[in-house]
PDB file of N, CA and C in Angstrom:
ATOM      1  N   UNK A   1       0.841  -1.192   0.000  1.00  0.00           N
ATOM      2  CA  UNK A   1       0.000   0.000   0.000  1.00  0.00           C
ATOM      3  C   UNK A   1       0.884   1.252   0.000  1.00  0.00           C
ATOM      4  N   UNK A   2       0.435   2.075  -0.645  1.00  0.00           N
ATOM      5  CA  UNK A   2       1.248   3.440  -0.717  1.00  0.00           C
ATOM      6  C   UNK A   2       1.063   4.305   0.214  1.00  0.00           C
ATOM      7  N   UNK A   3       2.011   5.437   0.415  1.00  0.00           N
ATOM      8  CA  UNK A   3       2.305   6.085   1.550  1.00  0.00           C
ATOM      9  C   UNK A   3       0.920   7.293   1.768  1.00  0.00           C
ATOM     10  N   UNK A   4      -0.046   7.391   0.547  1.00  0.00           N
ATOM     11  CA  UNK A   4      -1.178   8.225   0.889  1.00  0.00           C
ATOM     12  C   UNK A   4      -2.437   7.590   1.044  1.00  0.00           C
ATOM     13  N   UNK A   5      -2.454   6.137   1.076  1.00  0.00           N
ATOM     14  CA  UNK A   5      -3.640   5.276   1.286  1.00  0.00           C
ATOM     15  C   UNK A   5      -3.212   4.496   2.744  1.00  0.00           C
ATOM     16  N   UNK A   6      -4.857   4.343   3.145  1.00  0.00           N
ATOM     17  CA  UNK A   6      -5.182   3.904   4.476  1.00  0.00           C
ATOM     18  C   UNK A   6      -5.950   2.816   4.147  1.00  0.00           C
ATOM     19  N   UNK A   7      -5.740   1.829   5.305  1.00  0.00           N
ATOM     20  CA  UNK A   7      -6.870   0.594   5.836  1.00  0.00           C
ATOM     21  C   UNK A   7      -7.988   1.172   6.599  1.00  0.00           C
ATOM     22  N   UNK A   8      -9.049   0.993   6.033  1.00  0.00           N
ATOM     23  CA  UNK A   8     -10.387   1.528   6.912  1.00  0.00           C
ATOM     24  C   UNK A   8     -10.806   0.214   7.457  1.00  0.00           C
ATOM     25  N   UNK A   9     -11.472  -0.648   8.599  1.00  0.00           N
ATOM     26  CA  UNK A   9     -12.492  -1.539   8.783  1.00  0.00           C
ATOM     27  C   UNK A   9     -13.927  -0.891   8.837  1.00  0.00           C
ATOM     28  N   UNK A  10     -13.909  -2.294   9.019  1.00  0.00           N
ATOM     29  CA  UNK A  10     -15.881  -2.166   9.551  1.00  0.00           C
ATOM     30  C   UNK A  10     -15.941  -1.019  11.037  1.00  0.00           C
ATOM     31  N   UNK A  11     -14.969  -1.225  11.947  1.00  0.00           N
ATOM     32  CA  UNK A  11     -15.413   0.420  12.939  1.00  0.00           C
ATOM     33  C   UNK A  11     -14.599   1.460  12.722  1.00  0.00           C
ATOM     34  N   UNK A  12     -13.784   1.645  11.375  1.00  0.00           N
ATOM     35  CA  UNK A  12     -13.098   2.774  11.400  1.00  0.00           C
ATOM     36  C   UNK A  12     -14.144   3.821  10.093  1.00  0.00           C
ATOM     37  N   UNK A  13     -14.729   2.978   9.783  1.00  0.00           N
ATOM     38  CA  UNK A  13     -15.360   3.454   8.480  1.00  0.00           C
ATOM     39  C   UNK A  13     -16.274   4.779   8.273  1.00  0.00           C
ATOM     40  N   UNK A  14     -17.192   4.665   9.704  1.00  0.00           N
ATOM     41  CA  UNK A  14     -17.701   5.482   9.933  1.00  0.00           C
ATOM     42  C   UNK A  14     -17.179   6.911  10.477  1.00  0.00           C
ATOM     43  N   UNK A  15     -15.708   6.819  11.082  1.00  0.00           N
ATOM     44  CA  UNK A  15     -14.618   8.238  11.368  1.00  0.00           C
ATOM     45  C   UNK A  15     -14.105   8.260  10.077  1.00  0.00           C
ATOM     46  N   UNK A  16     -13.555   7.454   9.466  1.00  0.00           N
ATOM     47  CA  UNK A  16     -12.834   7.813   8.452  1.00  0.00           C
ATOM     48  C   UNK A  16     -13.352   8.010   6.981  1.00  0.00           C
ATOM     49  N   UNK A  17     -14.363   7.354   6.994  1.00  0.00           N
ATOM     50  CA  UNK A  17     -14.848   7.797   5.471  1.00  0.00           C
ATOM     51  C   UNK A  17     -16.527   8.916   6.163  1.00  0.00           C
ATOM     52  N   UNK A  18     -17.185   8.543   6.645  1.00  0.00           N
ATOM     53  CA  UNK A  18     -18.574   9.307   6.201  1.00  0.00           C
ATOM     54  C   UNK A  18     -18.311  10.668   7.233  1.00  0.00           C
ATOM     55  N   UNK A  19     -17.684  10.858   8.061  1.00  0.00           N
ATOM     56  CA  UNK A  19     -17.218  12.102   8.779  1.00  0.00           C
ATOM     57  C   UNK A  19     -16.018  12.740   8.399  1.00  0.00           C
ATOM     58  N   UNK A  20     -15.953  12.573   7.340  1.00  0.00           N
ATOM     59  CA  UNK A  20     -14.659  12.852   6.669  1.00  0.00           C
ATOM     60  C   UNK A  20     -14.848  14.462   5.845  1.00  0.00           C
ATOM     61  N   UNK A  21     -14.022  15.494   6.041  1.00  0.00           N
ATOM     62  CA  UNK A  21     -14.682  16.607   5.540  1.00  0.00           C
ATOM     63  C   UNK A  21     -13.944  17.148   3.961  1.00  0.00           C
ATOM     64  N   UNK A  22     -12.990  15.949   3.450  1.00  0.00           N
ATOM     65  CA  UNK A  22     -12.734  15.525   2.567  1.00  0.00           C
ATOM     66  C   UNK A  22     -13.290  14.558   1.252  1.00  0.00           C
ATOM     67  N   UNK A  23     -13.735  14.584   0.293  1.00  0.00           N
ATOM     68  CA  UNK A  23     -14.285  13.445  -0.531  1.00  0.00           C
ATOM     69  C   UNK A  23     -13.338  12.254  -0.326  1.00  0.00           C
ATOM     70  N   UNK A  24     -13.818  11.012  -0.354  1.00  0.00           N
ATOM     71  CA  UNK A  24     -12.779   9.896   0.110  1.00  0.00           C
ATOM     72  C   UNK A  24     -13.457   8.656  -0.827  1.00  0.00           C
ATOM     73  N   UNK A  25     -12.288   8.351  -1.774  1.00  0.00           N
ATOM     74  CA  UNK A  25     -12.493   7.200  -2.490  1.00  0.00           C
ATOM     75  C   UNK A  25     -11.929   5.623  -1.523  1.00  0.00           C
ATOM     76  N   UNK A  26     -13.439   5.075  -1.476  1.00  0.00           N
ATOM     77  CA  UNK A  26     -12.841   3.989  -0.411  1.00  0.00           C
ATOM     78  C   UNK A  26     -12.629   2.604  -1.968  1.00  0.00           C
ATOM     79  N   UNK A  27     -11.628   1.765  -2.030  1.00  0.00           N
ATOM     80  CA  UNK A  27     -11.409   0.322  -2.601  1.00  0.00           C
ATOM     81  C   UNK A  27     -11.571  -0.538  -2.362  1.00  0.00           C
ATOM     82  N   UNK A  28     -13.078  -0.956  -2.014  1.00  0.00           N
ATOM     83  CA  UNK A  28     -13.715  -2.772  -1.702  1.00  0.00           C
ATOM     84  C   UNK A  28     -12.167  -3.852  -2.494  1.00  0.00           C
ATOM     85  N   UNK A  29     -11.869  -4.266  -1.814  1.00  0.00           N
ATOM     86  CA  UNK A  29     -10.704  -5.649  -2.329  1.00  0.00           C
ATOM     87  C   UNK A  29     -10.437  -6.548  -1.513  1.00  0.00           C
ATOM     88  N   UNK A  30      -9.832  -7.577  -1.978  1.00  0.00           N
ATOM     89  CA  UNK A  30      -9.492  -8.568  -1.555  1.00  0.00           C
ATOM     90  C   UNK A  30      -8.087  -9.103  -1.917  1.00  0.00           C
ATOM     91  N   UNK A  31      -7.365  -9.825  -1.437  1.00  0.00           N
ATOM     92  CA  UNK A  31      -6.339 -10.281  -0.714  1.00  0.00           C
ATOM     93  C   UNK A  31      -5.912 -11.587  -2.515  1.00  0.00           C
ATOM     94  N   UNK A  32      -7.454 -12.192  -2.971  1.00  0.00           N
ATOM     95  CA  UNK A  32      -7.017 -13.313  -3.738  1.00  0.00           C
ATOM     96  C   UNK A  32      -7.689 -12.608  -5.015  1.00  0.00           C
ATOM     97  N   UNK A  33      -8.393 -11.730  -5.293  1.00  0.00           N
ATOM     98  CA  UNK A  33      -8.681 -10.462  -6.339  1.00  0.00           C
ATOM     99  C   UNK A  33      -7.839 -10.262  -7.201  1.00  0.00           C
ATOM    100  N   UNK A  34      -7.334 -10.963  -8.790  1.00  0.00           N
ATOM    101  CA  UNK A  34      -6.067 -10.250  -9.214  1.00  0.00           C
ATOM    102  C   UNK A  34      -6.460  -8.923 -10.220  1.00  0.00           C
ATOM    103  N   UNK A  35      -8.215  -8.673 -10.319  1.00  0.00           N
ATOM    104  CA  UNK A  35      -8.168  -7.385 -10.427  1.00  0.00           C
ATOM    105  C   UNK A  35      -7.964  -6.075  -9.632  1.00  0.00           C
ATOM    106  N   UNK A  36      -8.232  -6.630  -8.390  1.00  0.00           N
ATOM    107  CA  UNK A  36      -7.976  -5.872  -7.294  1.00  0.00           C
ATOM    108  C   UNK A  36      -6.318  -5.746  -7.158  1.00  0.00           C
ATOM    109  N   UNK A  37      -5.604  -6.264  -7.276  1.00  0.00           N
ATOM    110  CA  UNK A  37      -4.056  -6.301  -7.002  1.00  0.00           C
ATOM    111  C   UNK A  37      -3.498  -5.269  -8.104  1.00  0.00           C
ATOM    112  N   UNK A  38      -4.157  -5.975  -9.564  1.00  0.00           N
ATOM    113  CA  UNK A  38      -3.650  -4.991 -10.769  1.00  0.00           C
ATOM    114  C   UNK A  38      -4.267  -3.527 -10.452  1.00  0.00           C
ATOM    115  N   UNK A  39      -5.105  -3.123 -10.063  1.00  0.00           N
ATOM    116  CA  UNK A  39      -5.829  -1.679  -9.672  1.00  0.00           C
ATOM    117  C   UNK A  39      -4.922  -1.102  -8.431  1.00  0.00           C
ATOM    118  N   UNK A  40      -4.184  -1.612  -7.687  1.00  0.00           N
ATOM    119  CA  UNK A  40      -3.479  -1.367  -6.639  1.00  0.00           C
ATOM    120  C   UNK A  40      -2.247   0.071  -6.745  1.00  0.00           C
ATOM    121  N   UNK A  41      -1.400  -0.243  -7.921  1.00  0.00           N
ATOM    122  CA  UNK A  41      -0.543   0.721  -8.440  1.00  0.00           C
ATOM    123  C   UNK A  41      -1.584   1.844  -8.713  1.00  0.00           C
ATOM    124  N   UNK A  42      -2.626   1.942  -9.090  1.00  0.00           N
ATOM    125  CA  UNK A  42      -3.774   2.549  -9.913  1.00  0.00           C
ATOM    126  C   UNK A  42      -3.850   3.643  -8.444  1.00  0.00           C
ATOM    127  N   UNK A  43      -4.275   2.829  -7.828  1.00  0.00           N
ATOM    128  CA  UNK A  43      -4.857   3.556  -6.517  1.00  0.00           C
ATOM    129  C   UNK A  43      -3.862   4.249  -5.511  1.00  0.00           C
ATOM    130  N   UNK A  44      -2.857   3.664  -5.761  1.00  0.00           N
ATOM    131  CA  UNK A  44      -1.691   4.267  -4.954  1.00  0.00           C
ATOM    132  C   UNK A  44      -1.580   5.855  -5.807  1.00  0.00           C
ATOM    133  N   UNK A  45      -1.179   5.711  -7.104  1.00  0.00           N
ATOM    134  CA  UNK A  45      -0.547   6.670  -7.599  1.00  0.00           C
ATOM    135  C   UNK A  45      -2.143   8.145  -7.137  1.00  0.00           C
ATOM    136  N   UNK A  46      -3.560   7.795  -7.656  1.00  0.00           N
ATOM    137  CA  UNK A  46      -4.869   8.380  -7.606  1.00  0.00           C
ATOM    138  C   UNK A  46      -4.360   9.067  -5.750  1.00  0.00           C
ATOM    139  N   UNK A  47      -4.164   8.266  -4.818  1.00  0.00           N
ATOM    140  CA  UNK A  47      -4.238   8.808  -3.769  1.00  0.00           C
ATOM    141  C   UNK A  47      -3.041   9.776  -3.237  1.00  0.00           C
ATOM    142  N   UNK A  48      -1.381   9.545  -4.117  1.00  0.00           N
ATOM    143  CA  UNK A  48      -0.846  10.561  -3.942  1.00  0.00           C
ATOM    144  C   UNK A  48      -1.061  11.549  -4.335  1.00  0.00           C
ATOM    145  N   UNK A  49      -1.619  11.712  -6.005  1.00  0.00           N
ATOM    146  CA  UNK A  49      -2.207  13.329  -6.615  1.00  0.00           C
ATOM    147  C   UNK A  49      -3.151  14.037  -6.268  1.00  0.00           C
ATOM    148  N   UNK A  50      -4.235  13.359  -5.130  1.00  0.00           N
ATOM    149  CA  UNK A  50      -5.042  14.270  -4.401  1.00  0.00           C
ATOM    150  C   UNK A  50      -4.882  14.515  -3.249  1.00  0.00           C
ATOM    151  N   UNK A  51      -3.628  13.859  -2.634  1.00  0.00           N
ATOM    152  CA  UNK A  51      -3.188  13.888  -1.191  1.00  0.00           C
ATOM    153  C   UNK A  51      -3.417  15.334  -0.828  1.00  0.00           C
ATOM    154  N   UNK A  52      -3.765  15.631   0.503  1.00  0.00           N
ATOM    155  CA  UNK A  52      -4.429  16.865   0.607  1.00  0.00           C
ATOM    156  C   UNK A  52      -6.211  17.353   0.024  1.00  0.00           C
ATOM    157  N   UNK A  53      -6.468  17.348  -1.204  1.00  0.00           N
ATOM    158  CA  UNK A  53      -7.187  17.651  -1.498  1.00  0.00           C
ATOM    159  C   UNK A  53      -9.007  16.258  -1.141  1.00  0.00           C
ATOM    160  N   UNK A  54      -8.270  15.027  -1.194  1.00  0.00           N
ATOM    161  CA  UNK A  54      -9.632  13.636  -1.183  1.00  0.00           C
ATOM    162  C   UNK A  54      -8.904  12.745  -0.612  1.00  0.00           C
ATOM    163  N   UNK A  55      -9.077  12.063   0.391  1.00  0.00           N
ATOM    164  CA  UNK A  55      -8.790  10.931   0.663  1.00  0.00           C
ATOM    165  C   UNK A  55      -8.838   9.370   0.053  1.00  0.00           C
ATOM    166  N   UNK A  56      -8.050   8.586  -0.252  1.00  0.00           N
ATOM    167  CA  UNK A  56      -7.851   7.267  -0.645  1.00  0.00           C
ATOM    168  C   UNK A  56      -8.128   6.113   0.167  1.00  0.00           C
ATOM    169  N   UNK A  57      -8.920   5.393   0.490  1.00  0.00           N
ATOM    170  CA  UNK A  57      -8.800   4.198   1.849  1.00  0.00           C
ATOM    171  C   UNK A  57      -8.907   2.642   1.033  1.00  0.00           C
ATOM    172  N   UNK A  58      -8.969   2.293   1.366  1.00  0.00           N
ATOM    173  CA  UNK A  58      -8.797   0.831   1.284  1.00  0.00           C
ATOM    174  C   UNK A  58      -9.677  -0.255   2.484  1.00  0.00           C
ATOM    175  N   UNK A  59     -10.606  -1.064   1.790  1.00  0.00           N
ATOM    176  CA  UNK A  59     -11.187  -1.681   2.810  1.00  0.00           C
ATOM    177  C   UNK A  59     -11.174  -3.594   2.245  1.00  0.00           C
ATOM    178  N   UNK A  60     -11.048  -4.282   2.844  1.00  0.00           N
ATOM    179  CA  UNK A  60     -10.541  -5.851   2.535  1.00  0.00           C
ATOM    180  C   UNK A  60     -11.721  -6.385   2.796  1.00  0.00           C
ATOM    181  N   UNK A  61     -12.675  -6.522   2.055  1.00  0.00           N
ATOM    182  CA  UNK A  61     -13.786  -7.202   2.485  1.00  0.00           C
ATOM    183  C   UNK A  61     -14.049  -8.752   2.794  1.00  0.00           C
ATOM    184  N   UNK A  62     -12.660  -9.614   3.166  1.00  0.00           N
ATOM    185  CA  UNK A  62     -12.677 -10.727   3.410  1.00  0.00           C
ATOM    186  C   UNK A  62     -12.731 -10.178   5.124  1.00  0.00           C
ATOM    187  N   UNK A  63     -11.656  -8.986   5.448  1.00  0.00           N
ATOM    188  CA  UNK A  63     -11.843  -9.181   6.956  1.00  0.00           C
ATOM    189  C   UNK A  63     -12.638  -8.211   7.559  1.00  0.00           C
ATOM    190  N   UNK A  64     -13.184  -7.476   6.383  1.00  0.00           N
ATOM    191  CA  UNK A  64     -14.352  -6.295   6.894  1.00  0.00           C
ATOM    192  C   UNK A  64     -15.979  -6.697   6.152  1.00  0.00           C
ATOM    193  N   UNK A  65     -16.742  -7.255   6.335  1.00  0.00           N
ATOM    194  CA  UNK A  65     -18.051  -7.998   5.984  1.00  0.00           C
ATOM    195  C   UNK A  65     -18.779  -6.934   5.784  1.00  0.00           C
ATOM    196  N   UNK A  66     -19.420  -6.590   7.134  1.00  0.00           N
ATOM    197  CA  UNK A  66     -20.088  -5.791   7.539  1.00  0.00           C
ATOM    198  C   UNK A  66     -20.302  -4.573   6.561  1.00  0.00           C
ATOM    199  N   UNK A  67     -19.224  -3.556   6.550  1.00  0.00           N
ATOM    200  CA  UNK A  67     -19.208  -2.215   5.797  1.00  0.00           C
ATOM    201  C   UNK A  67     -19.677  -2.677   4.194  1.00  0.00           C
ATOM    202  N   UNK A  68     -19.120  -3.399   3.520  1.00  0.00           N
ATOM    203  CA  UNK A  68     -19.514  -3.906   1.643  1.00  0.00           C
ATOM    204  C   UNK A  68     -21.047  -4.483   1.818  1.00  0.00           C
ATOM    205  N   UNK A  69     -21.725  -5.405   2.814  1.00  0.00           N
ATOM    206  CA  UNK A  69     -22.798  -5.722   3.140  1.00  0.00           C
ATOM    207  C   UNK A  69     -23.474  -4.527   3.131  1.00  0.00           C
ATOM    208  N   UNK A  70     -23.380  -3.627   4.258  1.00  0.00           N
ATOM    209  CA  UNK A  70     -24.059  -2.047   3.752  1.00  0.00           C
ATOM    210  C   UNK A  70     -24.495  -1.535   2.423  1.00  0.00           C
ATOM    211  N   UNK A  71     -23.430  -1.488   1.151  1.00  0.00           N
ATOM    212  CA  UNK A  71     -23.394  -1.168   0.530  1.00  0.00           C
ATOM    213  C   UNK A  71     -23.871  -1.941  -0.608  1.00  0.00           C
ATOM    214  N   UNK A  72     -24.157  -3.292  -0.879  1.00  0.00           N
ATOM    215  CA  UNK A  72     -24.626  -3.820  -1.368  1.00  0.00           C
ATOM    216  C   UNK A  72     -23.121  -4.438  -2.615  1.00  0.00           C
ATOM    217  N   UNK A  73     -21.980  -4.449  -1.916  1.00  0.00           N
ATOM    218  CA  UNK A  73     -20.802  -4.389  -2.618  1.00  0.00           C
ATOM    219  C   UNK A  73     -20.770  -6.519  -3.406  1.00  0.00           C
ATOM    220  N   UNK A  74     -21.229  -6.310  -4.680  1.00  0.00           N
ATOM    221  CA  UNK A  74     -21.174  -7.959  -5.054  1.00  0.00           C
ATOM    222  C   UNK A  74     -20.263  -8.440  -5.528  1.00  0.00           C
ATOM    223  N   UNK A  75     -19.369  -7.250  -6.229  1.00  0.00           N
ATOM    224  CA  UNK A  75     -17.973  -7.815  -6.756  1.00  0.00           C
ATOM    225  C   UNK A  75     -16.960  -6.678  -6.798  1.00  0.00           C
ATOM    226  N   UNK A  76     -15.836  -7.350  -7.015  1.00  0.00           N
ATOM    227  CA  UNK A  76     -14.758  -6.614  -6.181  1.00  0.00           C
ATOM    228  C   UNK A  76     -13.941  -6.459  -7.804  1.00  0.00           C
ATOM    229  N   UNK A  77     -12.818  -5.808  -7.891  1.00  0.00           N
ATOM    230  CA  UNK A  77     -12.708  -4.169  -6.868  1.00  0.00           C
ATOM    231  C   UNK A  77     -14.027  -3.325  -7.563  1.00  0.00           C
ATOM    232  N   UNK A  78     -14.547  -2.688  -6.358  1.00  0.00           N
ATOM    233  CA  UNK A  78     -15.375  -1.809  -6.259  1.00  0.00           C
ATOM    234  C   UNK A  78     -14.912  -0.525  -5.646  1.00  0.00           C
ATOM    235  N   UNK A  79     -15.043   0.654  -6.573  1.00  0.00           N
ATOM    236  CA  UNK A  79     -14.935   1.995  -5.691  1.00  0.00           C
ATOM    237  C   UNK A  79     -15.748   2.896  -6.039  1.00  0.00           C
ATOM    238  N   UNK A  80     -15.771   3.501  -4.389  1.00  0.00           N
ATOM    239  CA  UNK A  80     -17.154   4.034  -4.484  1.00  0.00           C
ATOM    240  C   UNK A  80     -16.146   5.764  -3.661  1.00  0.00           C
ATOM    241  N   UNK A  81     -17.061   6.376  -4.510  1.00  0.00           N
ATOM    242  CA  UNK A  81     -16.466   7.991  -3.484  1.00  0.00           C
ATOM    243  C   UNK A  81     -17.950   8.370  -3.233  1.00  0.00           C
ATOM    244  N   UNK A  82     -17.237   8.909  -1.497  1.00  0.00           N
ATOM    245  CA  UNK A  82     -18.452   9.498  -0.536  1.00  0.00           C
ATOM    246  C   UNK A  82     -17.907  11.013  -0.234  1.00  0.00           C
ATOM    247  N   UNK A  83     -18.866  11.505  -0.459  1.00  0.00           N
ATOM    248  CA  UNK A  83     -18.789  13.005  -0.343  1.00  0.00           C
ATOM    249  C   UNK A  83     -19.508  13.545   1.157  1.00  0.00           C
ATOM    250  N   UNK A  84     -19.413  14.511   1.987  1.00  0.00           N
ATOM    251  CA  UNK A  84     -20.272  14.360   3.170  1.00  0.00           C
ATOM    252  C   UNK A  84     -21.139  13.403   3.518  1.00  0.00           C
ATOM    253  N   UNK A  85     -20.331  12.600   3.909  1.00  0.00           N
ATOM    254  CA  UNK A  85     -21.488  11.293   3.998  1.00  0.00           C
ATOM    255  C   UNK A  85     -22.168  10.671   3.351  1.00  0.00           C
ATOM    256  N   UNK A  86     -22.322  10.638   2.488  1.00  0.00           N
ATOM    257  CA  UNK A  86     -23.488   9.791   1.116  1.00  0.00           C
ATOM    258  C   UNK A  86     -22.087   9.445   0.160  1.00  0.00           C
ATOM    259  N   UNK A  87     -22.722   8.528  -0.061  1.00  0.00           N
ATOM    260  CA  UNK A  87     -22.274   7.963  -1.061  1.00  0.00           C
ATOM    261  C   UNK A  87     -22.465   8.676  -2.581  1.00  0.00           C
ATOM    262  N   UNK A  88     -21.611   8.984  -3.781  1.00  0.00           N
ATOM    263  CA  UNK A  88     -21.972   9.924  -5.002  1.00  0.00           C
ATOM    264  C   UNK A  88     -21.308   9.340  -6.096  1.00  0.00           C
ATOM    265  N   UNK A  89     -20.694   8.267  -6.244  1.00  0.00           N
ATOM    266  CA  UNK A  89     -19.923   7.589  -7.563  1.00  0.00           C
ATOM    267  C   UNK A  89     -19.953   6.310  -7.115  1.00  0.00           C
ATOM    268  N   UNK A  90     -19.944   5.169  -7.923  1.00  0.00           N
ATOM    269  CA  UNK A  90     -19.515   3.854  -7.712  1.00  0.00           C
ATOM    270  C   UNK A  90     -19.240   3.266  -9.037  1.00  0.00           C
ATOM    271  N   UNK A  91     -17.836   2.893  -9.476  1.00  0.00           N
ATOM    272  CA  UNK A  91     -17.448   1.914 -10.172  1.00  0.00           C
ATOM    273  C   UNK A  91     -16.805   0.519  -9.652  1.00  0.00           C
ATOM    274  N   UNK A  92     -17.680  -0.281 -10.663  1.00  0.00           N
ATOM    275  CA  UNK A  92     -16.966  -1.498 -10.512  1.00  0.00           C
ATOM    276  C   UNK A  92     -16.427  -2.098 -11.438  1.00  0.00           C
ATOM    277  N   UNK A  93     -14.916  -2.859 -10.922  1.00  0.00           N
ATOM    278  CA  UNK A  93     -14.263  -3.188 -12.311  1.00  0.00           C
ATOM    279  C   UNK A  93     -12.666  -2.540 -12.568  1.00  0.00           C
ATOM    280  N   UNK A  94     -11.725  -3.037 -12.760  1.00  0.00           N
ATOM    281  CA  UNK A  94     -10.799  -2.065 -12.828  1.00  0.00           C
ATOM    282  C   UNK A  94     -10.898  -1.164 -13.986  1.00  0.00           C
ATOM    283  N   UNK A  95     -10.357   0.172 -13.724  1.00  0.00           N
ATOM    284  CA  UNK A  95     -10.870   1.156 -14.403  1.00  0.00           C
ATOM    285  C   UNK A  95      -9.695   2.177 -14.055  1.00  0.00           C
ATOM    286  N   UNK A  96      -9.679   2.617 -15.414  1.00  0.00           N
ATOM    287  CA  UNK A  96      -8.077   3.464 -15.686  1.00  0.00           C
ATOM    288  C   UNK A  96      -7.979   4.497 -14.768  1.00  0.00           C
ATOM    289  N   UNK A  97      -6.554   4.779 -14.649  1.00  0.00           N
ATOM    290  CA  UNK A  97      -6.651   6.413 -13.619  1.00  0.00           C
ATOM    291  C   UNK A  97      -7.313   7.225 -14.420  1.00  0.00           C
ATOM    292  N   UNK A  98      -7.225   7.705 -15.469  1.00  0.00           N
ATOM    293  CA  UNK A  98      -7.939   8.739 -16.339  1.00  0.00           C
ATOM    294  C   UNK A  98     -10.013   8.626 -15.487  1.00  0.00           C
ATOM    295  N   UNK A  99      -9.733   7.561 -15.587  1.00  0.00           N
ATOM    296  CA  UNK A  99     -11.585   7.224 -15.165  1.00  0.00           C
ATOM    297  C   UNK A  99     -11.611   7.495 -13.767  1.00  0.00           C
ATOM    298  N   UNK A 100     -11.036   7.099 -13.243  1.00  0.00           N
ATOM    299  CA  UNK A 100     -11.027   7.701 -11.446  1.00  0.00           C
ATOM    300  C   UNK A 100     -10.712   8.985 -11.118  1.00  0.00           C
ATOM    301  N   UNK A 101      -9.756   9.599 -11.976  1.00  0.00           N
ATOM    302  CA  UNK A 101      -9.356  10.766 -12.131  1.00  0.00           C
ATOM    303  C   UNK A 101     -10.845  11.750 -11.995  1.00  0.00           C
ATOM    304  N   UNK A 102     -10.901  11.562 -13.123  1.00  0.00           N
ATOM    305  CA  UNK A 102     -12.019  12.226 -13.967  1.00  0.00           C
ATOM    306  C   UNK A 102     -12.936  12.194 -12.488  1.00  0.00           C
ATOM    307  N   UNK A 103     -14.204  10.940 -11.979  1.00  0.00           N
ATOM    308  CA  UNK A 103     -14.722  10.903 -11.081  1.00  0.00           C
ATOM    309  C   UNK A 103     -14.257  11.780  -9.627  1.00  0.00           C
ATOM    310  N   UNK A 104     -13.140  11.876  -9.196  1.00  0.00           N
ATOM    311  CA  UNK A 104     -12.677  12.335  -8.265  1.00  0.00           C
ATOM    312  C   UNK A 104     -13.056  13.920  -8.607  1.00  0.00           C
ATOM    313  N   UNK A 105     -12.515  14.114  -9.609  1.00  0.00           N
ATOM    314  CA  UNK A 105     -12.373  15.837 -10.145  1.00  0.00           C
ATOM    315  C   UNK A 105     -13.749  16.508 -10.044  1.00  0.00           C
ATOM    316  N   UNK A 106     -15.036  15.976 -10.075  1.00  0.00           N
ATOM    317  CA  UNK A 106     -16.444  15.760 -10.330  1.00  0.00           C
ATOM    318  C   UNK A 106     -16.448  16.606  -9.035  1.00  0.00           C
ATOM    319  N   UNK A 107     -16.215  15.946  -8.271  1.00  0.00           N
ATOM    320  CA  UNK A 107     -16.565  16.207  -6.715  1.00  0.00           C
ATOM    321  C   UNK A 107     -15.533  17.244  -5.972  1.00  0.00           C
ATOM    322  N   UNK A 108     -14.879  17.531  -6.854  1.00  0.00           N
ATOM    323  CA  UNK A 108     -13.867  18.150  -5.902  1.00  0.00           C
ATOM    324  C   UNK A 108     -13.808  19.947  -6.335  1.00  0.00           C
ATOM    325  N   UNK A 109     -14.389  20.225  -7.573  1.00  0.00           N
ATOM    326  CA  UNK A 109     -14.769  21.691  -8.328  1.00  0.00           C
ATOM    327  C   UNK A 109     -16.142  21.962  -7.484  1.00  0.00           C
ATOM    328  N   UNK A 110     -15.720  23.422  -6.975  1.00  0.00           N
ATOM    329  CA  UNK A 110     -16.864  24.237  -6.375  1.00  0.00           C
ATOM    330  C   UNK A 110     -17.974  23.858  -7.318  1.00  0.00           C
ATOM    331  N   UNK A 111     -19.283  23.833  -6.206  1.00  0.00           N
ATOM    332  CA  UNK A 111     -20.535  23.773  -7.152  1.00  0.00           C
ATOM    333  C   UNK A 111     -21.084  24.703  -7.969  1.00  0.00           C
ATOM    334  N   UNK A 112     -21.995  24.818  -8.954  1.00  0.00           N
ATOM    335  CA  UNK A 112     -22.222  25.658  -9.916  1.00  0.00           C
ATOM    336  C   UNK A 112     -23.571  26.234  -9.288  1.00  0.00           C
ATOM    337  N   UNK A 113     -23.514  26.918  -8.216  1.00  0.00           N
ATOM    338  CA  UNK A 113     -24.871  26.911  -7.605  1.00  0.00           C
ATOM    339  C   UNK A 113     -25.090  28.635  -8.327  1.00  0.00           C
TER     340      UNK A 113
END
């Protein structure tokens, strides 16, 4: 794991992602996932270029159940970015930095109110 991504569990999830006053892309994965492994470099590099600006986490849903059960998470890697608490993007599937990029950037430009 890279030096701007975190392990969230099932009781960190709720401090670290939905009270989070940052947008935070969390990564449903697993351990025997080799799309999840190949998305890994993906996610490392995504969480150093917004370091500061969105948070990156990482959650292992072999030893965290509970939190992907919430979410209705059926296949892995899944990422989902939560913005004040709600949930506002979900891809599943590995999917280029350009595509996460892009999603992250969505959420992170003042609103057009």
């Amino acid at each position: 794991m890279g030096d701007h991504v975190t392990e969230v569990t099932d009781s960190s999830f709720e401090k670290d992602v939905l009270q989070s006053d940052k947008p935070v892309l969390v990564d449903f994965w697993a351990e025997w996932c080799a799309p999840c492994r190949m998305l890994a470099p993906t996610i490392d590099a995504i969480a150093e270029k917004y370091a500061g600006s969105a948070k990156v986490v990482k959650m292992n849903v072999d030893d965290n159940p509970n939190t992907p059960h919430r979410y209705g998470i059926k296949g892995i890697p899944t990422l989902i970015l939560f913005k004040n608490g709600k949930e506002e993007e979900r891809v599943v599937g590995a999917v280029s930095k350009e595509a996460i990029s892009r999603l992250i950037e969505k959420h992170l430009a003042p609103a057009n109110t």
